[in-house]
Protein backbone atom coordinates (compact mmCIF):
# COMPACT_ATOMS: atom_id res chain seq x y z
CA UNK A 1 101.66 141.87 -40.02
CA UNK A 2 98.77 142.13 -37.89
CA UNK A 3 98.02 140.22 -34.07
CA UNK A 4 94.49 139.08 -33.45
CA UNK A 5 93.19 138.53 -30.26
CA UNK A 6 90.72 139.10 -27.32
CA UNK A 7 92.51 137.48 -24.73
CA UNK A 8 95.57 138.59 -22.79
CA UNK A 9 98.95 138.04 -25.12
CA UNK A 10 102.55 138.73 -25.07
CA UNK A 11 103.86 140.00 -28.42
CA UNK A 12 107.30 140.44 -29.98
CA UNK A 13 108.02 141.42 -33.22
CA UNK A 14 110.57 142.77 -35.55
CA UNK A 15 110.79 144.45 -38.95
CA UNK A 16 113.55 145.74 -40.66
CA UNK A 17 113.01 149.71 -40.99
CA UNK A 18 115.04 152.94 -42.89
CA UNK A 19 117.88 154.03 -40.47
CA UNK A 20 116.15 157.84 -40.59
CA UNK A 21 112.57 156.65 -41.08
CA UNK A 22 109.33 157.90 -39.47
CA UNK A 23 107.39 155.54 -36.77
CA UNK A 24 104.11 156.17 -36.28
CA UNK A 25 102.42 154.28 -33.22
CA UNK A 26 99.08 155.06 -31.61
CA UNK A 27 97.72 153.23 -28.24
CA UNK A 28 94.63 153.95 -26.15
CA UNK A 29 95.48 153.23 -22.84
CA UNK A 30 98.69 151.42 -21.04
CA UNK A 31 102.05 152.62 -22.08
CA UNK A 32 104.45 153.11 -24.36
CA UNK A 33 108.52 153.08 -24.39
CA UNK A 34 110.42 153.67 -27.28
CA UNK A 35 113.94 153.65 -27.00
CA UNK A 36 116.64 154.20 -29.75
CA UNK A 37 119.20 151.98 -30.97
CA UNK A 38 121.72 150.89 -33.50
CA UNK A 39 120.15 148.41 -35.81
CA UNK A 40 118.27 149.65 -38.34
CA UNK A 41 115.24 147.75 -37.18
CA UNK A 42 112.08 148.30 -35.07
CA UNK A 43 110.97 145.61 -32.80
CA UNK A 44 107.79 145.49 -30.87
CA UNK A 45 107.54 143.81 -27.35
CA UNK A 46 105.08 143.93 -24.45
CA UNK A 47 101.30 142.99 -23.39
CA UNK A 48 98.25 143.07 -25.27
CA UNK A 49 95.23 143.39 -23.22
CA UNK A 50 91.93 141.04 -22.99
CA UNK A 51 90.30 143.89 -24.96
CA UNK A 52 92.87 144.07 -27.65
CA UNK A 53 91.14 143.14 -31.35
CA UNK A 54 94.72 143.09 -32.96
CA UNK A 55 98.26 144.73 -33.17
CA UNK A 56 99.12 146.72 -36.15
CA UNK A 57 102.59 146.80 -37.36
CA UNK A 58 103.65 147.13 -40.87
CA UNK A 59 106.15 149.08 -43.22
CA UNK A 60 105.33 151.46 -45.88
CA UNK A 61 108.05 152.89 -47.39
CA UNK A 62 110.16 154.50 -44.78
CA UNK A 63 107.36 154.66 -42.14
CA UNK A 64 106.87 152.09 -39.68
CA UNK A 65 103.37 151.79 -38.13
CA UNK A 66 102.39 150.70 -34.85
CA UNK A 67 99.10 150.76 -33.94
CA UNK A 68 96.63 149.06 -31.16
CA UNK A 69 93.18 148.39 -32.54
CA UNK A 70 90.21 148.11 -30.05
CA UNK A 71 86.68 146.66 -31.72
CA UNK A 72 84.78 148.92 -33.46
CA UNK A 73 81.52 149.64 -31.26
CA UNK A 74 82.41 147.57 -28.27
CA UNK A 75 81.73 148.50 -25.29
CA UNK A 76 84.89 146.65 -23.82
CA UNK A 77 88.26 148.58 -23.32
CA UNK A 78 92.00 147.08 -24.21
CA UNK A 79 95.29 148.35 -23.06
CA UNK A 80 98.63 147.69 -24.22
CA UNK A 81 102.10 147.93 -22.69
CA UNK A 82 104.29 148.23 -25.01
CA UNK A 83 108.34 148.49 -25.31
CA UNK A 84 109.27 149.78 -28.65
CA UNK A 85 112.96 149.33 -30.24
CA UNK A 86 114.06 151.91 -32.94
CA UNK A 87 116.81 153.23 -35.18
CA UNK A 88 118.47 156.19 -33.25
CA UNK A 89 117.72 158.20 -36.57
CA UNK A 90 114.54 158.12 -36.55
CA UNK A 91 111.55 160.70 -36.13
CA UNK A 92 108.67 159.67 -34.23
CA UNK A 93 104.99 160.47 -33.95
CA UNK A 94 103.16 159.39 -31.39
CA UNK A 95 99.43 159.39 -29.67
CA UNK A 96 97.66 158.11 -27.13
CA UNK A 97 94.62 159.15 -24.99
CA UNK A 98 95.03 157.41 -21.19
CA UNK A 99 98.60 155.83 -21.74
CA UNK A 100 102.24 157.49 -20.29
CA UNK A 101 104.99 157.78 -23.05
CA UNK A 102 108.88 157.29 -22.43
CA UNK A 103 111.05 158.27 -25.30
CA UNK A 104 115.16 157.25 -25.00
CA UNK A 105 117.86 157.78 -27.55
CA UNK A 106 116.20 159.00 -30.61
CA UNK A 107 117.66 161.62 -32.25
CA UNK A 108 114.87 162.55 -34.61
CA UNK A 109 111.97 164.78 -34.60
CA UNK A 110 109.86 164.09 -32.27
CA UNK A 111 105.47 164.75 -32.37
CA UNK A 112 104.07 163.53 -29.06
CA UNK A 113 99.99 163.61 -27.96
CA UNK A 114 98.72 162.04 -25.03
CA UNK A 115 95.12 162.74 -23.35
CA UNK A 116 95.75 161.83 -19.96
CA UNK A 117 98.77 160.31 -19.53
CA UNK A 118 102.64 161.80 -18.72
CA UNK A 119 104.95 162.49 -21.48
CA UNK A 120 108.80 162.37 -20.45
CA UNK A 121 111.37 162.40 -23.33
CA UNK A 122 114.91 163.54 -24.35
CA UNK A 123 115.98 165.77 -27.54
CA UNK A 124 118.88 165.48 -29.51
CA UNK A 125 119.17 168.65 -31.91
CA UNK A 126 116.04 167.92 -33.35
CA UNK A 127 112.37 169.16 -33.07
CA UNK A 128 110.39 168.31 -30.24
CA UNK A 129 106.05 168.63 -30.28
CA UNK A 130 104.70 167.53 -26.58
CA UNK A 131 101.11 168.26 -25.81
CA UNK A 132 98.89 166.28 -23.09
CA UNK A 133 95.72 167.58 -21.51
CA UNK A 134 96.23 166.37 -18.14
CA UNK A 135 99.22 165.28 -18.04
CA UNK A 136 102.94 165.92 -16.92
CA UNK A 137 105.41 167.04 -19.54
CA UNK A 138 109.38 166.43 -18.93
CA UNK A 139 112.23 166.98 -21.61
CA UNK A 140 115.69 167.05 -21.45
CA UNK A 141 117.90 168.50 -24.05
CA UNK A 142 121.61 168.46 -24.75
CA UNK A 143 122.18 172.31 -24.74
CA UNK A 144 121.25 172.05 -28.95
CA UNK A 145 119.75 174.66 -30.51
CA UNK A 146 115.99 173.50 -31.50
CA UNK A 147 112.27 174.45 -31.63
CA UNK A 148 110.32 173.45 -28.73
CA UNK A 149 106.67 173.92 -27.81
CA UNK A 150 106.06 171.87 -24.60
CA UNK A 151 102.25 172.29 -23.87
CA UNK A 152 99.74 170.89 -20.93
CA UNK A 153 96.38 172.10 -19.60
CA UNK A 154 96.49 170.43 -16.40
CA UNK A 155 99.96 169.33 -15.78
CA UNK A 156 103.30 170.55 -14.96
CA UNK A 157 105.99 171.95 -17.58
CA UNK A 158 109.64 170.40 -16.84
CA UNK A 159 112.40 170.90 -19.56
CA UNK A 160 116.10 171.13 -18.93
CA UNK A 161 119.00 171.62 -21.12
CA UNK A 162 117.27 173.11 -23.96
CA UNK A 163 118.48 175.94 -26.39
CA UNK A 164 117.47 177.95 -28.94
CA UNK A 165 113.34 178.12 -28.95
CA UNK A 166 110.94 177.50 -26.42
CA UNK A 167 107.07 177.61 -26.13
CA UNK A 168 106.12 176.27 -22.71
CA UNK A 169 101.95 176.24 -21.56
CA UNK A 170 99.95 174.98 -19.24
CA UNK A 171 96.74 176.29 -17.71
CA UNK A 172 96.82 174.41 -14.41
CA UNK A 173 100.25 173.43 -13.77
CA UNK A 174 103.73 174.70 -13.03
CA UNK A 175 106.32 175.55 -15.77
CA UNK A 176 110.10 174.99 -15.22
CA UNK A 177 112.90 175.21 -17.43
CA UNK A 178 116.49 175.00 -15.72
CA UNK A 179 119.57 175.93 -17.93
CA UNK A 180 120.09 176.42 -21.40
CA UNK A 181 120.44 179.78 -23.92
CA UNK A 182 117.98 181.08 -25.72
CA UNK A 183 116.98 183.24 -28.60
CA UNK A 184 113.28 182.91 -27.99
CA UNK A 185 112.20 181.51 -24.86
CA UNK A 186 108.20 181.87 -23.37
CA UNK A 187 105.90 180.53 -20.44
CA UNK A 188 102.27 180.84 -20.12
CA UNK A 189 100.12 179.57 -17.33
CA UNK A 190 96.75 180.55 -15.62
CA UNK A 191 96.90 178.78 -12.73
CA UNK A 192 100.79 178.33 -11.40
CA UNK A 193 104.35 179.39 -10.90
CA UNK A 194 106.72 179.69 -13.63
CA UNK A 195 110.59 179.42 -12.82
CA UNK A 196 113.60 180.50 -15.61
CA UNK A 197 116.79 179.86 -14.80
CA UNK A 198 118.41 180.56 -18.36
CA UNK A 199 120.70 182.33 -20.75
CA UNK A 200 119.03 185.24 -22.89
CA UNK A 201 121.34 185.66 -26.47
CA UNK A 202 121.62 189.67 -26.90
CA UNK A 203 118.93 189.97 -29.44
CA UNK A 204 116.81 187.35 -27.94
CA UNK A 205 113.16 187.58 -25.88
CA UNK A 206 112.00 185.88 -22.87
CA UNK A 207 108.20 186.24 -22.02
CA UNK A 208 106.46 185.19 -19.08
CA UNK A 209 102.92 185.71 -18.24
CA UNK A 210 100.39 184.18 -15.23
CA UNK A 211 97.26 184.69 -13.74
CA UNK A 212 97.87 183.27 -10.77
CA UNK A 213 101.53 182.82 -9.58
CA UNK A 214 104.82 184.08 -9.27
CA UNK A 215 107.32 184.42 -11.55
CA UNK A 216 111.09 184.40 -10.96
CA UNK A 217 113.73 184.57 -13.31
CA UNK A 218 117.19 183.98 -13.09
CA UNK A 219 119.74 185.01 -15.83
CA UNK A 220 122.46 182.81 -16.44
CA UNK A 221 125.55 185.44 -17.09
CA UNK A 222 125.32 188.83 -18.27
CA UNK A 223 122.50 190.19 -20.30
CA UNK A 224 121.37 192.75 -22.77
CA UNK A 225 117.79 193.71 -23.40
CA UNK A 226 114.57 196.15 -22.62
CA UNK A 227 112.44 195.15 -19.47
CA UNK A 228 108.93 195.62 -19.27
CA UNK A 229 107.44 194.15 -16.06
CA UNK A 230 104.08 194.62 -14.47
CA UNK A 231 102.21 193.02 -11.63
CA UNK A 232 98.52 194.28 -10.89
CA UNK A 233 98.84 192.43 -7.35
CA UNK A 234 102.01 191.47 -6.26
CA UNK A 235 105.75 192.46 -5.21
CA UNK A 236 108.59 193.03 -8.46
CA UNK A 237 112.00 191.97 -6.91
CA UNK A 238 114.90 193.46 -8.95
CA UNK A 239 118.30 192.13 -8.22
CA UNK A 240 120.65 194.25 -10.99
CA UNK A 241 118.83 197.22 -11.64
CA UNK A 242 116.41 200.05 -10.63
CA UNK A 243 113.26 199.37 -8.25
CA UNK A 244 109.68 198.88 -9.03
CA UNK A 245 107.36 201.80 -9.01
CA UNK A 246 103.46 201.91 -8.44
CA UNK A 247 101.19 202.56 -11.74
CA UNK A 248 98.65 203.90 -9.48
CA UNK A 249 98.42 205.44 -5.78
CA UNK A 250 94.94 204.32 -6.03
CA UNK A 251 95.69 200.38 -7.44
CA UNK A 252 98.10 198.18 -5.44
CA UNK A 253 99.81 197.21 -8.72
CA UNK A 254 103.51 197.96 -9.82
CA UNK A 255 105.70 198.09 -13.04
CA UNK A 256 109.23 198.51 -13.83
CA UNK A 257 110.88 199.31 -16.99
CA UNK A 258 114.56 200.04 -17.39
CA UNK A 259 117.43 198.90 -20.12
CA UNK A 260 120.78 196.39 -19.36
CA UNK A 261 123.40 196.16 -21.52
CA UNK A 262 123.32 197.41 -24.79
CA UNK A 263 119.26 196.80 -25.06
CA UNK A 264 119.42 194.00 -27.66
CA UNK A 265 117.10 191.63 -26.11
CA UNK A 266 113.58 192.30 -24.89
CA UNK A 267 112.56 190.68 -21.55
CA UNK A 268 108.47 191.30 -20.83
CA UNK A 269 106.68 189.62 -17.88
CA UNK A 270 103.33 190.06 -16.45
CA UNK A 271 101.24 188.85 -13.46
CA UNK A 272 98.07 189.49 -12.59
CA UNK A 273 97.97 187.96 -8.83
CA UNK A 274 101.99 186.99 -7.56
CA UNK A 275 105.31 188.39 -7.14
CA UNK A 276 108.01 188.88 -9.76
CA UNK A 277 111.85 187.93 -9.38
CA UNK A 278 114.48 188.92 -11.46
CA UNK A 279 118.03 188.11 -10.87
CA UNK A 280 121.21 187.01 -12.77
């Protein structure tokens, strides 16, 4: 089933789809909302733009594809908004290069590329893949353990109510990540702060690194690991344990390294330029 057209058109369309299926949709620019839902049927609704050549949308097997197609060497640009239906169960893969994406109640796996657009979403036990190069990144989880690598080069990091495994980057952007236990559990940024307020498992390992920013760390309940922190210009604020020391009486940098608990876990953080903050 394919839409033709180079003027401005409404679409809406349905096919019937696996309940656990993949859908695969690609846009250029606009947006795209995909929400979940209890039929076992995908249906495609929205705008296509003047510079639209056609709207692809067929089944193969138990993958649905969605996909905007511009003309081949035209020098004209097309956008679609698009509002995408989907079986709950299903696992999604998505791209874009200068459109936002909005996921909603889909439990499935979820792979999600955009350029330069925002990517906000919520996880359900399952897998989630977010990258965008300059572009915000929110998730919300339901406190399941999953694998989650949440990455940005010029955008800010948001996830809350995640478990289990965490990779969170960005190079110019902030990372946050409110609540949630973890076994594995790191933030890397050049350019920004990065703020943990999470539960550590006893033989888990939180690592935080920036360039420039501050890091602060708060420990929900008791934990047990090895602490190696290090700041080459900056302050190390210890809440629950022994003070910071200077490495050098020549270099205005610090470190502290001490055990809590029974040492399970490790806990390493380093800073080049900003303060450090531990508490629990």
């Amino acid at each position: 089933m394919a839409t033709a057209t180079f003027a401005a058109e409404t679409v809406n369309e349905t096919l019937d789809a696996a309940a656990d299926g993949e859908v695969t949709i690609s846009n250029v620019s606009g947006s795209i909302e995909v929400n979940g839902w209890s039929r076992n049927q995908v249906e495609v609704t929205g705008e296509l733009g003047s510079g639209v050549e056609e709207l692809i949308f067929e089944r193969d097997g138990d993958e649905v594809i969605i996909k905007v197609k511009l003309p081949r060497r035209s020098m004209r640009s097309g956008s679609a908004e698009l509002v995408i239906n989907v079986p709950e169960a299903s696992s999604l893969q998505i791209n874009t290069v200068s459109a936002d994406i909005e996921v909603s109640d889909v439990q499935g796996e979820q792979r999600l590329e955009s350029v330069s657009g925002d990517i906000t979403t919520a996880v359900f036990g399952s897998e989630i893949d977010a990258e965008s190069v300059s572009g915000d990144i929110e998730v919300e989880g339901d406190n399941q353990p999953i694998e989650a690598r949440l990455h940005s080069v010029s955008g800010d990091v948001v996830a809350e109510n995640l478990s289990g495994d965490l990779r969170s980057e960005t190079v110019n952007g902030e990372i946050n990540v409110i609540n949630g236990s973890f076994q594995r559990i790191s933030g890397e940024t050049v350019n920004g702060e990065i703020l943990f307020r999470v539960g550590l498992l006893d033989d888990g390992r939180l690592d935080a690194e920036t360039v420039n920013g501050a890091v602060d760390v708060e420990f929900d309940g008791e934990v047990s690991a090895r602490f190696d922190i290090e700041t080459f210009n900056g302050e190390i604020r210890n809440c629950f344990g022994p003070e910071s020391v200077r490495t050098s009486k020549y270099a205005p940098g610090r470190e502290l390294k001490f055990t809590e608990g029974g040492g399970g876990g490790r806990v390493t953080i380093n800073t080049l330029n900003g303060s450090i903050r531990l508490c629990k």
